[in-house]
N, C-alpha and C. Protein backbone atom coordinates (compact mmCIF):
# COMPACT_ATOMS: atom_id res chain seq x y z
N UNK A 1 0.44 7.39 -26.24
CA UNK A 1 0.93 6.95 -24.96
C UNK A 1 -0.23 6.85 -23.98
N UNK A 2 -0.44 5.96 -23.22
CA UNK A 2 -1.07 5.63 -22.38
C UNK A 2 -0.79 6.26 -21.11
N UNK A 3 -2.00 7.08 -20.80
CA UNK A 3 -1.71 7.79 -19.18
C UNK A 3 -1.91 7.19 -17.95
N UNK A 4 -2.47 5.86 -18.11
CA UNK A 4 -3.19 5.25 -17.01
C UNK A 4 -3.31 3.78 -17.28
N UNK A 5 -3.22 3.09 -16.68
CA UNK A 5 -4.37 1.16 -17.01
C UNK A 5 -4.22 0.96 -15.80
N UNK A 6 -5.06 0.12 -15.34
CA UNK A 6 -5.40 -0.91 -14.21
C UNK A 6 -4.95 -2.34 -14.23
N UNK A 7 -3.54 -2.62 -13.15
CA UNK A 7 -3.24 -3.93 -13.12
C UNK A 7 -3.60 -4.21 -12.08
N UNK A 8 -4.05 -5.56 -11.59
CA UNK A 8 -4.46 -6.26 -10.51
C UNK A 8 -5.60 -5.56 -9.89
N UNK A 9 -6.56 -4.60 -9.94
CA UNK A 9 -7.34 -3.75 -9.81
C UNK A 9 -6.98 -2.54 -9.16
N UNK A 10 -5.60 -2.10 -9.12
CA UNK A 10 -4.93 -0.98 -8.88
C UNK A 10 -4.55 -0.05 -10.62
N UNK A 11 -4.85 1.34 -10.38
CA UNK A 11 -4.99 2.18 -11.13
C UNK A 11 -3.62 2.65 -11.33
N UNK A 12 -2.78 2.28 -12.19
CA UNK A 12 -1.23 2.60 -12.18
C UNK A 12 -1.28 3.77 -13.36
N UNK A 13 -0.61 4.98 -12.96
CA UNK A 13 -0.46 6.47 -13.69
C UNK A 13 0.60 6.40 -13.81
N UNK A 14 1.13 7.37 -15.25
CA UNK A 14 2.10 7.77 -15.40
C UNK A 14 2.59 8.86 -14.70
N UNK A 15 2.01 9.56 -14.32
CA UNK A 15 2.50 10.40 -13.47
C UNK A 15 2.92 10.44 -12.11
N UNK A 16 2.76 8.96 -11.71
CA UNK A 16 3.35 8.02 -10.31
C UNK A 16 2.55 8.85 -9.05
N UNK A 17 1.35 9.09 -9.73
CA UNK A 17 0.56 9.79 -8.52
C UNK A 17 -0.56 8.92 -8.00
N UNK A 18 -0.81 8.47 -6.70
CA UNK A 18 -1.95 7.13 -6.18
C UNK A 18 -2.87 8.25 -6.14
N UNK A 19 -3.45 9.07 -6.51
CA UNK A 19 -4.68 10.06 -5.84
C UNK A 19 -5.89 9.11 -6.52
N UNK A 20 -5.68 8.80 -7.80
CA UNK A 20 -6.70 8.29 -8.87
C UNK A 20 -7.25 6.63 -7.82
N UNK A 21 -6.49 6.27 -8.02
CA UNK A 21 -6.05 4.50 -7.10
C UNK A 21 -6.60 5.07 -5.76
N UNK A 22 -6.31 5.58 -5.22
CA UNK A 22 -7.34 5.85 -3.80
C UNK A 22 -8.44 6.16 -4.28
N UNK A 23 -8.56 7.21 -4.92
CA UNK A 23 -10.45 7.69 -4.94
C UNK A 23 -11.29 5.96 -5.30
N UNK A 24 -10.84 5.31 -6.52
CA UNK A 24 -11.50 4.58 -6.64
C UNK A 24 -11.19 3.30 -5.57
N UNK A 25 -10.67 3.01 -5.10
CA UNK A 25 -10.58 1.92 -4.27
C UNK A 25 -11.41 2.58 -3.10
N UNK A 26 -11.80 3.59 -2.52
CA UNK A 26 -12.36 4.37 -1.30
C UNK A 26 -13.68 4.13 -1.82
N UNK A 27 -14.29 4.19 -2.93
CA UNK A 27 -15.39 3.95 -3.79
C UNK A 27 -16.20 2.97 -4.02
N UNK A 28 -15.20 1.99 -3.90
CA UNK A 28 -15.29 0.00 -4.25
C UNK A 28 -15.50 -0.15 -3.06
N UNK A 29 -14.49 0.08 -1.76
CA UNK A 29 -14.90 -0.64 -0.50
C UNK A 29 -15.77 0.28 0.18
N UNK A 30 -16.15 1.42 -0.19
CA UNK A 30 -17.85 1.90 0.45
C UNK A 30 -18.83 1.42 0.14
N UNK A 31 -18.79 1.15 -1.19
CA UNK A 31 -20.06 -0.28 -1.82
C UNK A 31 -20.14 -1.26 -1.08
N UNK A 32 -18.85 -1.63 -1.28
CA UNK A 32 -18.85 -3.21 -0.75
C UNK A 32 -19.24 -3.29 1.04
N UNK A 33 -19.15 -2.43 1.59
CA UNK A 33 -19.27 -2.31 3.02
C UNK A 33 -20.77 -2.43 3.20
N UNK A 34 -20.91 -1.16 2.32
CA UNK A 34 -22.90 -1.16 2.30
C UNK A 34 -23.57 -2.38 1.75
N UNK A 35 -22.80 -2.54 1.25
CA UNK A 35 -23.77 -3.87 0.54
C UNK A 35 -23.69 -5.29 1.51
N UNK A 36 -22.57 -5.55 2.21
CA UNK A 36 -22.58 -6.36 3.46
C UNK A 36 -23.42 -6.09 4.21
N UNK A 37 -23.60 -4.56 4.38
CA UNK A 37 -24.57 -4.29 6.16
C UNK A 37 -25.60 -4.50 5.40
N UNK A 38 -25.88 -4.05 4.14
CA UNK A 38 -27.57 -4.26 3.72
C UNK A 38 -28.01 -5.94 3.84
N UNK A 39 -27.09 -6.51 3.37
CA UNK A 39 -27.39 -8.07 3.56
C UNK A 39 -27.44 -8.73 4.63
N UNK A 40 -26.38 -8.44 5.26
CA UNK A 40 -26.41 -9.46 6.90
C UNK A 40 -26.35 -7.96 8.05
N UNK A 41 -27.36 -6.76 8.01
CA UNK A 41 -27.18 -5.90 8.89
C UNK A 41 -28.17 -6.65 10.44
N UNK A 42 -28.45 -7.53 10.51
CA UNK A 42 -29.04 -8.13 11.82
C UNK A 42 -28.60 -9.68 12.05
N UNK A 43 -27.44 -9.73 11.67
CA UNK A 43 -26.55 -10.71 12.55
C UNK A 43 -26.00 -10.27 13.45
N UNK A 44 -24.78 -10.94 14.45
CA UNK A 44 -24.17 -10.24 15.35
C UNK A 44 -23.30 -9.86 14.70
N UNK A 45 -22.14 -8.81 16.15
CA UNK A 45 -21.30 -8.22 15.50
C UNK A 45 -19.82 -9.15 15.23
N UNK A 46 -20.11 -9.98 15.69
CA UNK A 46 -18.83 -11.58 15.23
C UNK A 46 -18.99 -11.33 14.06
N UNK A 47 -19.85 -12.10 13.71
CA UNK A 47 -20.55 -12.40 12.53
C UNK A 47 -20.19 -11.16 11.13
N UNK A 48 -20.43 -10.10 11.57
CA UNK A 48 -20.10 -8.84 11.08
C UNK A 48 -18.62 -8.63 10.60
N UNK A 49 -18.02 -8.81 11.65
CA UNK A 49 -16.73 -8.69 11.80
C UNK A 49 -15.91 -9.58 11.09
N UNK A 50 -16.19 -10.93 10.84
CA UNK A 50 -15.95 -11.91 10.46
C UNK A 50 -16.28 -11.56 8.78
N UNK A 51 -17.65 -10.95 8.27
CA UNK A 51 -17.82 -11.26 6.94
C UNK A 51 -16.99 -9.53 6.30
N UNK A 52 -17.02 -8.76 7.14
CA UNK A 52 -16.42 -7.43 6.71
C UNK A 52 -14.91 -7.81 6.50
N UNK A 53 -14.08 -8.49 7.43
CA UNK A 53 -12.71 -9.10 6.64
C UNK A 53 -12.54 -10.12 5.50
N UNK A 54 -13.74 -10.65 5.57
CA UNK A 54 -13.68 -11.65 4.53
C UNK A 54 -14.26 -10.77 3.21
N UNK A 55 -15.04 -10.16 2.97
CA UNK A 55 -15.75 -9.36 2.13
C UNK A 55 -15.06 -7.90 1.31
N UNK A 56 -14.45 -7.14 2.31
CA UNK A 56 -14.23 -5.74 2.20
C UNK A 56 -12.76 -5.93 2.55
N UNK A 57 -11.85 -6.48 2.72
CA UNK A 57 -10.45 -5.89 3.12
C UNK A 57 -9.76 -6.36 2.16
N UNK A 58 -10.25 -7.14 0.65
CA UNK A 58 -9.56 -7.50 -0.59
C UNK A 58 -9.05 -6.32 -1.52
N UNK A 59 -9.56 -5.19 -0.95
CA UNK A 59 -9.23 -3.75 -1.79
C UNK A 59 -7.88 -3.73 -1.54
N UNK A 60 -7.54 -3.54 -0.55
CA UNK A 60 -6.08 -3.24 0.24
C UNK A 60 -5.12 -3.82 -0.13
N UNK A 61 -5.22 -5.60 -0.69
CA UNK A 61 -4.00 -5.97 -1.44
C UNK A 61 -3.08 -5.20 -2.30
N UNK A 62 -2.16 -4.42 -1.53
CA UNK A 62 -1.13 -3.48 -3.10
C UNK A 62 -0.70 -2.37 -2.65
N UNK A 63 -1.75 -2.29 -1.19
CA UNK A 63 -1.70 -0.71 -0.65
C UNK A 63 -0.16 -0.49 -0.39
N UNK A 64 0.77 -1.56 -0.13
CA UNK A 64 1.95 -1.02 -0.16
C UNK A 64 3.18 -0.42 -0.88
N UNK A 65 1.92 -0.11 -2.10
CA UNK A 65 3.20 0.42 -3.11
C UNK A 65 2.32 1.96 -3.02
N UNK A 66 1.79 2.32 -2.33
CA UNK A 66 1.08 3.47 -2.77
C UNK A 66 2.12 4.54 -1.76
N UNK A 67 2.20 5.80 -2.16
CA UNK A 67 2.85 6.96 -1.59
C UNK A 67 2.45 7.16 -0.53
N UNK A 68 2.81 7.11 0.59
CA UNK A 68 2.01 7.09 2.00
C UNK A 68 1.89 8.87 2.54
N UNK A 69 2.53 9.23 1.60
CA UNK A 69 2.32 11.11 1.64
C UNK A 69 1.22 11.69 0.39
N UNK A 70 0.49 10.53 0.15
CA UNK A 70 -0.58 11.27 -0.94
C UNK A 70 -1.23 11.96 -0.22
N UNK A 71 -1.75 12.95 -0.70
CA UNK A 71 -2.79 13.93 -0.38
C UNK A 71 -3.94 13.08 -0.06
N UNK A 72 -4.60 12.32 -1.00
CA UNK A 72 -6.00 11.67 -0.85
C UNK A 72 -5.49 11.06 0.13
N UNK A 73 -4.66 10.51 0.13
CA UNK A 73 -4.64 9.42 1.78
C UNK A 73 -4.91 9.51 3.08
N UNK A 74 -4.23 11.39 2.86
CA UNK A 74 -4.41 11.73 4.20
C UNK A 74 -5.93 12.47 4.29
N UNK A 75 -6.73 12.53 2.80
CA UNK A 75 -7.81 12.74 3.37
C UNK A 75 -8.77 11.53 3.79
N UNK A 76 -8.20 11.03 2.98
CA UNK A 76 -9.13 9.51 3.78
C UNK A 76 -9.30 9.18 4.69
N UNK A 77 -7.84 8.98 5.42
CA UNK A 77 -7.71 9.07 7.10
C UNK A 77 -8.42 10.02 7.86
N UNK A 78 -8.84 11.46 7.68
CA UNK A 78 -8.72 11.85 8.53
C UNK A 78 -10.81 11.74 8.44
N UNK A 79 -10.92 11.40 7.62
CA UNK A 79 -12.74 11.30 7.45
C UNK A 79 -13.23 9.98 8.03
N UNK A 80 -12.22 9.34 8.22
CA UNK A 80 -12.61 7.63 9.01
C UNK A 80 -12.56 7.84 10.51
């Protein structure tokens, strides 16, 4: 039996727990953030703003099936 696979780049458990699916999606869009500012870190902040939604907010597609009382969630929140 399979404990885990990844559909659509969300980490789906059998144990219907998102902790796994947050850590790594928190993981993907810290890369991806850094790796925007490393590339365009002396444009403006339009510009910024503009490529950080276009770039970094593709993680989030799905977030609405996730438990909004996970533990990781609320640590996520409270470190942002």
């Amino acid at each position: 039996m399979v404990s885990s696979y990844c559909h659509l780049g969300h980490l789906v458990a059998s144990i219907r727990d998102d902790n796994l699916d947050i850590i790594g999606l928190q993981s993907r869009f810290i890369g991806q953030v850094n790796s925007m500012l490393c590339f365009f870190g002396k444009v403006s902040s339009n510009i910024k703003l503009c490529l950080f939604r276009s770039y970094c907010t593709s993680y989030f597609y799905g977030y609405e099936l996730w438990n909004l009382l996970c533990l990781q969630l609320a640590k996520w929140q409270t470190s942002v």
